[in-house]
Protein backbone atom coordinates (compact mmCIF):
# COMPACT_ATOMS: atom_id res chain seq x y z
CA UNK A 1 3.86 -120.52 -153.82
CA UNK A 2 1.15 -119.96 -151.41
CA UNK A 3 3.51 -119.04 -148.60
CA UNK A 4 4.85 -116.48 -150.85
CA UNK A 5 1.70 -114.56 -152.16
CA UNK A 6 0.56 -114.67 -148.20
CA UNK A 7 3.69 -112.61 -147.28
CA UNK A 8 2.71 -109.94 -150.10
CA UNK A 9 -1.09 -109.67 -149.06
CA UNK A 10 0.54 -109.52 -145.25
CA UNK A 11 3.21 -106.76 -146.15
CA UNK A 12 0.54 -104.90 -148.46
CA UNK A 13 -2.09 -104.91 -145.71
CA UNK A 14 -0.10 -103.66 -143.18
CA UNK A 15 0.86 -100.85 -145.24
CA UNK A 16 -2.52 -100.29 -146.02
CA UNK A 17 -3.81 -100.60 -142.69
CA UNK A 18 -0.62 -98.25 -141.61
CA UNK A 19 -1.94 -95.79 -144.11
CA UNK A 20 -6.05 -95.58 -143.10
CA UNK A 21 -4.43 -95.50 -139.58
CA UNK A 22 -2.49 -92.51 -140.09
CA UNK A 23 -5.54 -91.00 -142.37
CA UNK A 24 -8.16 -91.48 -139.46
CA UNK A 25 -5.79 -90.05 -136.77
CA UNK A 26 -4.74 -87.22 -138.78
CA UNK A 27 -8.41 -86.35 -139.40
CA UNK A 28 -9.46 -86.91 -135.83
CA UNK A 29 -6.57 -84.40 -135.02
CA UNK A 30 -7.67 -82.15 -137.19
CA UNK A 31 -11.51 -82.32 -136.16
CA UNK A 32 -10.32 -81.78 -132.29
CA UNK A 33 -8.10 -78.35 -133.38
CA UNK A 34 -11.27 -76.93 -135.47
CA UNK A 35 -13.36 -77.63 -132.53
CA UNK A 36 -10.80 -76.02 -130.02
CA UNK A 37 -10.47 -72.98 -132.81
CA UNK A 38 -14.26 -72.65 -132.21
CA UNK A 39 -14.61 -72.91 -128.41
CA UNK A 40 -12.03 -70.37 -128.34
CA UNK A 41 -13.57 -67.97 -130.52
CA UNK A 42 -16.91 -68.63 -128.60
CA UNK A 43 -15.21 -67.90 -125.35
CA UNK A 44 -13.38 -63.93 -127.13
CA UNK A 45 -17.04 -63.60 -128.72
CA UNK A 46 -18.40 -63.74 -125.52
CA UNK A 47 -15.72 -61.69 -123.98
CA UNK A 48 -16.83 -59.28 -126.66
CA UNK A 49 -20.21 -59.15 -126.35
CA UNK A 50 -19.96 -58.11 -122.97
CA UNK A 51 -17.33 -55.60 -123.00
CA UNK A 52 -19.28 -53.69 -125.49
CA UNK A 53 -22.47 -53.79 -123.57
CA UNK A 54 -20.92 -52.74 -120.48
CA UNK A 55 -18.50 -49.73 -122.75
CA UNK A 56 -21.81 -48.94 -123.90
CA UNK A 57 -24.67 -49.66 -121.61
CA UNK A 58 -22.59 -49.02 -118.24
CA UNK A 59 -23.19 -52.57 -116.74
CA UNK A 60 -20.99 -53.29 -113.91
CA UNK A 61 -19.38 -56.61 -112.96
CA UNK A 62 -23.29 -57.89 -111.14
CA UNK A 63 -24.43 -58.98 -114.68
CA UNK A 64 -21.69 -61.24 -114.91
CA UNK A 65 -23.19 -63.58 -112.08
CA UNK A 66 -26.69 -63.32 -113.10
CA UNK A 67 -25.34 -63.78 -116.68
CA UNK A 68 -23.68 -67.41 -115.63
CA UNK A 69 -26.86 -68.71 -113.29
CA UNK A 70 -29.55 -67.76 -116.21
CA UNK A 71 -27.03 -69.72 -118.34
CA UNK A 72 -26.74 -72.54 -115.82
CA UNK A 73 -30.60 -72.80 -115.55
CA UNK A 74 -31.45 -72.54 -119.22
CA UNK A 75 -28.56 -74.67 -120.57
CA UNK A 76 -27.71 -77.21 -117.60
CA UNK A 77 -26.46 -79.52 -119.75
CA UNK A 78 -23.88 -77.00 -121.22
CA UNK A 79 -20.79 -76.27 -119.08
CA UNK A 80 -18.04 -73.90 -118.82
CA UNK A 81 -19.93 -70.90 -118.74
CA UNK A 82 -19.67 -70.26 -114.18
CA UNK A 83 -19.10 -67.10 -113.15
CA UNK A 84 -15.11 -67.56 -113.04
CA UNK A 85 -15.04 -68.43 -116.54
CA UNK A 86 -16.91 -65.74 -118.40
CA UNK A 87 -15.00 -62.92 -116.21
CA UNK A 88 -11.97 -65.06 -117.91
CA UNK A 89 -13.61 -64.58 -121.41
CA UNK A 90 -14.28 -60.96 -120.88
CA UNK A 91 -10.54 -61.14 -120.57
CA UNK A 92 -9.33 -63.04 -122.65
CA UNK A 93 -11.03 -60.58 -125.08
CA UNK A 94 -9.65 -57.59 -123.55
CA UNK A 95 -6.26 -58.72 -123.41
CA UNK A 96 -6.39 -60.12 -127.30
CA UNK A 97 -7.87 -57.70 -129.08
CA UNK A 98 -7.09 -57.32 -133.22
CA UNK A 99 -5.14 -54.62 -132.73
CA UNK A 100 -3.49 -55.60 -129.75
CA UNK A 101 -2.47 -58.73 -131.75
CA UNK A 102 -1.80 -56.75 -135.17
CA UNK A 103 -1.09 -53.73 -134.59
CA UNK A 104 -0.01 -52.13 -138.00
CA UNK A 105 -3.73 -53.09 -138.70
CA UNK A 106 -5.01 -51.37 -136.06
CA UNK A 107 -5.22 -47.56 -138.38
CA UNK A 108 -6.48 -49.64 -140.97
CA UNK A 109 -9.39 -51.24 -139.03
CA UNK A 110 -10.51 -48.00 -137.60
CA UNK A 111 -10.53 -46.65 -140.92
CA UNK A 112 -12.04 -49.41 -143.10
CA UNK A 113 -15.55 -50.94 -142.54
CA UNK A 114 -14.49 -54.60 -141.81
CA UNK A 115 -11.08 -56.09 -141.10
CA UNK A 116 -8.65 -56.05 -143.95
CA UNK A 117 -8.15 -60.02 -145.68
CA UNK A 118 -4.83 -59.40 -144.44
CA UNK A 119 -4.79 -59.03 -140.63
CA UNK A 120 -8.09 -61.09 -140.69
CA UNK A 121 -5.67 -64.29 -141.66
CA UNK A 122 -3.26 -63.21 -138.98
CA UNK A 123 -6.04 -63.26 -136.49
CA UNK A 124 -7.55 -66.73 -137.47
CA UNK A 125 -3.91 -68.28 -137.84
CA UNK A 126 -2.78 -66.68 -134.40
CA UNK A 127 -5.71 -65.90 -132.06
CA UNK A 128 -7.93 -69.23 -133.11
CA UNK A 129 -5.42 -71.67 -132.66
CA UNK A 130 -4.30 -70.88 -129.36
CA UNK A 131 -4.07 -74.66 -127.77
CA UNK A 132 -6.16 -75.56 -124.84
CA UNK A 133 -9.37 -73.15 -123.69
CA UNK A 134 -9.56 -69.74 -121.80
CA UNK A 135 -11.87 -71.34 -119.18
């Protein structure tokens, strides 16, 4: 009898273990594609961010340099942000704008104050998941 009620406890562990397994991995998973979906709308933010100041302000390419060593001395500890890499965000953002991605939302962006719900999903489910980083 007690060779018997071991084999159940032994079968129903293993599915149990089998089952937290699969629920920590598919979190973990999950945890590394929201962080990627952030770093990557860090990196078009950025891309951004700079684009309009030089569209605006006139900057030239020289900021971009002095942008990445002021970076590198304020954050060492943070990395990814050289020189190569933020010319690479500025275009990455350039190349995927919203209305590059969408654009029958483009009309409707110019003309409405924020991003309609529906191209705003489009852009999070397309443009945020891309795998891997810009940089």
């Amino acid at each position: 009898m007690a060779g018997k009620k071991s084999a159940v406890f032994s079968h129903d562990f293993a599915v149990l273990l089998a089952d937290v397994k699969g629920r920590i991995q598919a979190a973990q998973m999950r945890a590394v594609l929201s962080v990627n979906a952030e770093l990557v709308r860090l990196y078009w933010d950025i891309g951004r961010i700079i684009d309009g100041r030089q569209q605006r302000e006139g900057w030239g390419a020289f900021v971009i340099p002095r942008l990445a060593l002021a970076l590198h001395n304020d954050l060492p500890e943070v990395k990814g942000f050289s020189e190569r890499n933020i010319k690479r965000m500025l275009a990455f953002h350039r190349e995927y704008r919203p209305s590059a991605i969408v654009p029958q939302a483009a009309a409707q962006i110019r003309s409405a104050s924020k991003v309609p719900q529906a191209a705003a999903q489009v852009i999070d489910s397309i443009l945020w998941s891309i795998p891997g980083s810009t940089t």
